[in-house]
Protein backbone atom coordinates (compact mmCIF):
# COMPACT_ATOMS: atom_id res chain seq x y z
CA UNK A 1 18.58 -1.11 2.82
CA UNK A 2 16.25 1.29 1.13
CA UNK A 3 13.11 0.09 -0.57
CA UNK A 4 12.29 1.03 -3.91
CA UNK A 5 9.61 3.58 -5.05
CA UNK A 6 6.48 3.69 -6.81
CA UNK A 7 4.88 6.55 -8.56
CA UNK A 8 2.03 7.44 -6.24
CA UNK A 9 -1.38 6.83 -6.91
CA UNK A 10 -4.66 8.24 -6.32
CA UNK A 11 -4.70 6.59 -3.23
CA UNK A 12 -1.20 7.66 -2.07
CA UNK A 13 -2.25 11.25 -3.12
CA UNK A 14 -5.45 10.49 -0.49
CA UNK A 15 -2.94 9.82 2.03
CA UNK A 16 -0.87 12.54 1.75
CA UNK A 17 -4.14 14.59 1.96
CA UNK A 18 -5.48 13.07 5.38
CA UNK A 19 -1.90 13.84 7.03
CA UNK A 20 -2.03 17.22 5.90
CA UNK A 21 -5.42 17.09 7.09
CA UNK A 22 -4.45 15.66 10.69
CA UNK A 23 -1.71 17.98 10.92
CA UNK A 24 -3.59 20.76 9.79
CA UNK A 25 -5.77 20.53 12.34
CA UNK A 26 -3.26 20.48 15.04
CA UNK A 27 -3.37 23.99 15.46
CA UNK A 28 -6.82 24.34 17.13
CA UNK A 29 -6.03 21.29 19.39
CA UNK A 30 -2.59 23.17 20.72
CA UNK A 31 -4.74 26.41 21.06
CA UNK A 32 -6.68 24.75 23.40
CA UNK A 33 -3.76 22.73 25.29
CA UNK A 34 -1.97 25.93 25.28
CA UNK A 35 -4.42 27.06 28.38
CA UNK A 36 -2.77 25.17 30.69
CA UNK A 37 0.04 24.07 29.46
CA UNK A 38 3.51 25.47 27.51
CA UNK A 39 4.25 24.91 24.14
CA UNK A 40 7.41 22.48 24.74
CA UNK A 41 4.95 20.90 27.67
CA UNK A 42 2.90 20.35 24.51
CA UNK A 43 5.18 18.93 22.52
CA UNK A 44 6.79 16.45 24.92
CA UNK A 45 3.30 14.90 25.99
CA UNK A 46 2.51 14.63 22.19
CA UNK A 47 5.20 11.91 21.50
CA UNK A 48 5.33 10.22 24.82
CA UNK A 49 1.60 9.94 24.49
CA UNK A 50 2.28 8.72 20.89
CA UNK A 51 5.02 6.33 22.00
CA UNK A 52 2.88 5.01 24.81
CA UNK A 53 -0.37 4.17 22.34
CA UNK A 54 2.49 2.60 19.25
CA UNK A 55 4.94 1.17 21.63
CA UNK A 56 1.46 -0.52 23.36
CA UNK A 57 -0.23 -1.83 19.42
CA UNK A 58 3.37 -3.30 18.68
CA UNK A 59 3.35 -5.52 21.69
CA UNK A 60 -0.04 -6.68 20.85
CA UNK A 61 0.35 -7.43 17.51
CA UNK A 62 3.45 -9.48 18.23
CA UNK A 63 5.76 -6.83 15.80
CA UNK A 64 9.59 -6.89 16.04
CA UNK A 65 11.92 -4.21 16.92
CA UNK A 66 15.36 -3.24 14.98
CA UNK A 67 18.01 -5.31 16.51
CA UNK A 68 21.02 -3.81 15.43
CA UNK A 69 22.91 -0.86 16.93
CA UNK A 70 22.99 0.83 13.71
CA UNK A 71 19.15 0.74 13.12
CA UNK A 72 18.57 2.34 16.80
CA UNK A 73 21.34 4.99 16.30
CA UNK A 74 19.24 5.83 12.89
CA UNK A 75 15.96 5.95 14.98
CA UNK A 76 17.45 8.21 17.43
CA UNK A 77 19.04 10.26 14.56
CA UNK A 78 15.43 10.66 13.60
CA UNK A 79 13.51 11.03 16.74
CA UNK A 80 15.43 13.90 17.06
CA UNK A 81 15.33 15.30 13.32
CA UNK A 82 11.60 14.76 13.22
CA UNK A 83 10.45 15.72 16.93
CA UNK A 84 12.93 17.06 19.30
CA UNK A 85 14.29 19.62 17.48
CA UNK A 86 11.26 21.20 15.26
CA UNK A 87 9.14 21.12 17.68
CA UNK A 88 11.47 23.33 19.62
CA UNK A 89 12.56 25.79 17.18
CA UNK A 90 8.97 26.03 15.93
CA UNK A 91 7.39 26.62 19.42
CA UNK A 92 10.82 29.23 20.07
CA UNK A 93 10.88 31.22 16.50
CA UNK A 94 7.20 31.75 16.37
CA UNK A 95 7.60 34.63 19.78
CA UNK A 96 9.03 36.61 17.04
CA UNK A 97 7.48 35.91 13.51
CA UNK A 98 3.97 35.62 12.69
CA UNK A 99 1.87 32.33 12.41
CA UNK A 100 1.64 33.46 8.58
CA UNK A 101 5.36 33.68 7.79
CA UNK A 102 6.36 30.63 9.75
CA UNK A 103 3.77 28.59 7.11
CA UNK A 104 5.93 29.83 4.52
CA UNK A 105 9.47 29.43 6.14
CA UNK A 106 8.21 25.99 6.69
CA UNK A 107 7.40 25.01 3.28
CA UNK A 108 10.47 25.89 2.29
CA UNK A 109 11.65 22.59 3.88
CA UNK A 110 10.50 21.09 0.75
CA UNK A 111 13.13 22.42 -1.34
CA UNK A 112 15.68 20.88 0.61
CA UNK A 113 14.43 17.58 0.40
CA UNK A 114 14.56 17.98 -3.09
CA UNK A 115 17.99 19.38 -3.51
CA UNK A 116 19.51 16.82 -1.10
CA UNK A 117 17.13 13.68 -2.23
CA UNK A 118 18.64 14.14 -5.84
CA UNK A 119 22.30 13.79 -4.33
CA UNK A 120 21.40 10.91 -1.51
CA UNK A 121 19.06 8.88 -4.08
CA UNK A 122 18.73 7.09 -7.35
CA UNK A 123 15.46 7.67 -7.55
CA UNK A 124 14.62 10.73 -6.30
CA UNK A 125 16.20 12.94 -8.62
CA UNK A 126 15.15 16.49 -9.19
CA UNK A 127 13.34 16.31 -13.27
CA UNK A 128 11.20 19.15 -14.68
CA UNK A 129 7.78 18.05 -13.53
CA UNK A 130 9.23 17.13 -10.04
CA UNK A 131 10.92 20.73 -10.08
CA UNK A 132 7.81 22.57 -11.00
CA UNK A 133 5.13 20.85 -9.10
CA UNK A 134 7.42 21.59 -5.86
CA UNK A 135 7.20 25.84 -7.33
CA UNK A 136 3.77 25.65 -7.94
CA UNK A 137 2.62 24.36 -4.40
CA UNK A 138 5.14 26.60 -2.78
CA UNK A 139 3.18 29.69 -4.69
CA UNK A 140 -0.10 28.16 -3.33
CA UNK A 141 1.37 28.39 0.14
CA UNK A 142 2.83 32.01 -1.00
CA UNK A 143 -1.18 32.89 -1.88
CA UNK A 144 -2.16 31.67 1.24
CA UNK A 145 -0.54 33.69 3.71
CA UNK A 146 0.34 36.43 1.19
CA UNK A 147 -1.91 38.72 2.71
CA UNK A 148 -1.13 38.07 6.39
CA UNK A 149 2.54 38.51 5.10
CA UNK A 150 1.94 42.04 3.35
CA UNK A 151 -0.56 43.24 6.07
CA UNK A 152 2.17 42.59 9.50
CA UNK A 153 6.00 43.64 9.78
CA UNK A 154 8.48 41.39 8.95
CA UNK A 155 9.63 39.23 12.01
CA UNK A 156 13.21 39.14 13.46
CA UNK A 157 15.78 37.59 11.67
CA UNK A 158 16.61 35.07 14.64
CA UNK A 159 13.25 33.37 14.51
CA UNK A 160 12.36 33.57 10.27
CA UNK A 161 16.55 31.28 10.66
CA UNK A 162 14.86 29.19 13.63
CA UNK A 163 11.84 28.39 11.36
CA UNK A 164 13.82 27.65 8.37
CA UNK A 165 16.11 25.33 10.34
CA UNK A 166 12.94 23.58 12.18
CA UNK A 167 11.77 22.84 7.96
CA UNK A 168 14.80 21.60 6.86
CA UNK A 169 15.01 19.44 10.22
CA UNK A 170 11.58 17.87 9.14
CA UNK A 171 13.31 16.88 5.57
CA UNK A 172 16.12 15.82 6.79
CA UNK A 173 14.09 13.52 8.69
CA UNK A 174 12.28 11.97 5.74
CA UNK A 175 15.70 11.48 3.96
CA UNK A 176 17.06 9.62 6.91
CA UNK A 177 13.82 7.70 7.26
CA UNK A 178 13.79 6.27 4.10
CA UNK A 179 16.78 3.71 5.79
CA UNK A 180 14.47 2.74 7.69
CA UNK A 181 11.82 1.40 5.81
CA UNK A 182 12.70 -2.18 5.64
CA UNK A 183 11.69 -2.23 9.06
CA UNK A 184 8.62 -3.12 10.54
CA UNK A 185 5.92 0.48 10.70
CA UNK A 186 4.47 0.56 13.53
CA UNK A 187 7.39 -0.53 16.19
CA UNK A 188 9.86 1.72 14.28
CA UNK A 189 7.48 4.50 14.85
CA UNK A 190 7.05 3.68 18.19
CA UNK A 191 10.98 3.46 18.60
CA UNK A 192 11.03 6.91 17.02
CA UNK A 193 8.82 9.04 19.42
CA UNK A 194 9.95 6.98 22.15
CA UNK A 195 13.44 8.26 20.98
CA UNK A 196 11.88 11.71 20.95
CA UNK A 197 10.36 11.43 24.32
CA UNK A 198 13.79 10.95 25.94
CA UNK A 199 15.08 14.43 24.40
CA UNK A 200 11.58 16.34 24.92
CA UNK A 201 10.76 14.89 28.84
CA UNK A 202 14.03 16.68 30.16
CA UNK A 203 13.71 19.77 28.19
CA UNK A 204 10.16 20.34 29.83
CA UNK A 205 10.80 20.43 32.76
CA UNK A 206 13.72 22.13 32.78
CA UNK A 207 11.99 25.29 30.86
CA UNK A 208 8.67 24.84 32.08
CA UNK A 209 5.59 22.87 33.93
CA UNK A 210 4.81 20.26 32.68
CA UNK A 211 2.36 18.74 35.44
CA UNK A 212 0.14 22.03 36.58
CA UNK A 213 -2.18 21.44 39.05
CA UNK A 214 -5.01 22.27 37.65
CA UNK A 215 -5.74 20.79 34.07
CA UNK A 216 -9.02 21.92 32.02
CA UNK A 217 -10.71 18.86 30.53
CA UNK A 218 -10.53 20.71 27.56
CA UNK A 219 -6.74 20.90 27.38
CA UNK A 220 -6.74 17.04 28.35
CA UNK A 221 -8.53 16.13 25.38
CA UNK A 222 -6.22 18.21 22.98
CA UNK A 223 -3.46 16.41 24.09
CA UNK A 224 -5.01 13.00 23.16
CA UNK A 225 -5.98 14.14 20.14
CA UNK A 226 -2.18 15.38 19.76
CA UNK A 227 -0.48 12.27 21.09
CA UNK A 228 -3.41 9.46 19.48
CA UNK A 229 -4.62 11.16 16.26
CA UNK A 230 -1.67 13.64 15.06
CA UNK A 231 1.32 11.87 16.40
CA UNK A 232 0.73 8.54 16.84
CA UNK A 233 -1.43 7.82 13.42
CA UNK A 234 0.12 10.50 11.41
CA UNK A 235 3.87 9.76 12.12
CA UNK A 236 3.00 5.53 11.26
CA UNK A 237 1.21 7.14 7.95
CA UNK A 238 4.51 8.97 7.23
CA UNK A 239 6.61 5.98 7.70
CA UNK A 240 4.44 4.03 4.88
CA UNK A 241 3.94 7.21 2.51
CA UNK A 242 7.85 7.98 2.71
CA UNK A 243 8.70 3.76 1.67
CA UNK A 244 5.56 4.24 -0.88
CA UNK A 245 6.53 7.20 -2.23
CA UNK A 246 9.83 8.46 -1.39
CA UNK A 247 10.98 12.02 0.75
CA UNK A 248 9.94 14.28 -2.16
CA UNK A 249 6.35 13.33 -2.15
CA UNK A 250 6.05 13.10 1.97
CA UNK A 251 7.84 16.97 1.93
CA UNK A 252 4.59 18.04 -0.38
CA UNK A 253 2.66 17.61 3.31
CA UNK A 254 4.28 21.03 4.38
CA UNK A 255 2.61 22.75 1.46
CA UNK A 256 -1.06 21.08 2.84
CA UNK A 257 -0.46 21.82 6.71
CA UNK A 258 -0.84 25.69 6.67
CA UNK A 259 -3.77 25.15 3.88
CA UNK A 260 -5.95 22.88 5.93
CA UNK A 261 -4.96 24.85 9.07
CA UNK A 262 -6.75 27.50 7.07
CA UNK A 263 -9.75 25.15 6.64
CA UNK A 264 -10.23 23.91 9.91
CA UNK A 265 -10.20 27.47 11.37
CA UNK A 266 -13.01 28.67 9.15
CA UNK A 267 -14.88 25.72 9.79
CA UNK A 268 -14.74 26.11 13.65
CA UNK A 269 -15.06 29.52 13.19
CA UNK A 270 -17.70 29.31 10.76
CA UNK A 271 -15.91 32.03 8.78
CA UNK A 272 -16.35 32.06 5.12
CA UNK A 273 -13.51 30.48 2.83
CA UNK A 274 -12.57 33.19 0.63
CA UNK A 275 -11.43 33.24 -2.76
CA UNK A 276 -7.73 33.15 -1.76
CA UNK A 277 -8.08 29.74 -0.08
CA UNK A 278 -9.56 28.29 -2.93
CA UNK A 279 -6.87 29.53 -5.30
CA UNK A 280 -4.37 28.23 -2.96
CA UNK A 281 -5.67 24.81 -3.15
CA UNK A 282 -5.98 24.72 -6.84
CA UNK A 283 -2.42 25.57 -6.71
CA UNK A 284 -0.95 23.19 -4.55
CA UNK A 285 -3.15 20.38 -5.76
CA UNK A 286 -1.39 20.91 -9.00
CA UNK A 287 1.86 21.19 -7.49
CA UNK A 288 1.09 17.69 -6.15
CA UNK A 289 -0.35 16.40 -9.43
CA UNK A 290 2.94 17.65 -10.99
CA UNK A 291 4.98 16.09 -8.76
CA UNK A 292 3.29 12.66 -8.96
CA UNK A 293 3.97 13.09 -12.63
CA UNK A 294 7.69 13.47 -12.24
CA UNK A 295 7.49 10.66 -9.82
């Protein structure tokens, strides 16, 4: 069963804006985690934490769980889609490209989900405003790290394909999820990381430490801010955005990550935000605007 869609208002468009804003601020919290701990370490605390703090409100709250086989194969379809397998070919591709050119590689993803939303949807098929909104907050992202781009060599071709891949995992994801959405939130999200956990816990361990023996209390409280704030919260906000709003809209969140990693920086920096950032977020504001319209 799929839901059906709604064109998404102001306070959808808020939404989508705090994720990006959660995720966007990701990147100083692994920065910090990353003193003590490897990135797929990172990433496999993230959702167990996440699945611990979900799998622990769904219990108290009395919510149900999916019951049939075919539900659970779907949630393991997208524990892996959405977690395992980014967050590995992220954390892998980025030894060889630049932060900069994995932002754009990654908002590429969105294309995909509109290409393969129009042919796995009624409702989500690919119009004018739809198809331009997605162009113009892909050239927002393109302003962003245009500079960065122009200024460093091009990376190797193995990890700009491993990026790529990791973005068009992510869609994938939000396509698949949208089967899910009859289902109860927060247990399905809970269900999802947990799902996650089981492919990330193994793959730690076997390529890395994941238990040091010394841990900074600094790198401690990145990874509850990565498991609590951008894993836990942010993947239940997906869930409700993508039966709001549909895969299309959720995919515009790739185009806002990079930007309000951008943000964040020069805020705990306190650098300056230059002319370029501002440009960029006109851009991909009207990308999203667009988009709504098409909606």
């Amino acid at each position: 069963m799929i839901s059906s869609l709604r064109r998404p208002t102001l306070f959808d468009v808020g939404r989508l804006l705090f994720l990006g804003a959660i995720w966007g601020g990701a990147f100083i919290f692994i920065a910090l985690a990353l003193d003590d701990f490897g990135p797929v370490s990172i990433a496999s605390w993230r959702v167990s934490l996440g699945a611990v703090v979900l799998l622990a409100i769904a219990l108290l709250i009395g919510q149900p769980f999916a019951r049939e086989f075919r539900e659970w194969r779907k949630i393991f379809f997208v524990g892996c889609l959405n977690s395992a397998i980014p967050f590995f070919l992220i954390s892998w591709g980025q030894q060889f490209i630049s932060s900069a050119e994995t932002a754009l590689l990654m908002a590429m993803g969105t294309f995909f989900t509109l290409i393969v939303s129009h042919f796995t949807s009624h409702d989500e098929r690919i119009n004018k405003p739809r198809a331009l909104g997605v162009s113009v907050g892909f050239l927002g992202v393109l302003v962003l790290v245009f500079w960065d781009i122009s200024n460093t060599e091009s990376g190797a071709l193995i990890g700009q394909l491993a990026v790529i891949v990791a973005g068009c995992s992510y869609a994938a994801s939000s396509i698949v999820s949208r089967r899910l959405t009859h289902l109860p939130m927060i247990s399905t999200s809970a269900a999802t990381l947990l799902s996650a956990s089981l492919y990330m816990i193994p793959l730690a361990f076997l390529l890395e430490d994941p238990l040091p023996a010394e841990i900074a209390n600094s790198s401690l409280l990145a990874l509850a801010y990565l498991g609590v704030v951008a894993t836990a919260l942010a993947m239940t906000m997906r869930f409700f955005i993508i039966r709001a709003n549909g895969a299309v809209f959720m995919s515009l969140v790739g185009y806002l990550v990079p930007l309000f990693g951008v943000l964040w920086s020069a805020l705990y920096f306190a650098d300056a935000i230059n002319l370029q950032t501002l440009l960029a977020l006109a851009l991909i504001l009207i990308g999203i605007a667009l988009t709504r319209k098409g909606s």
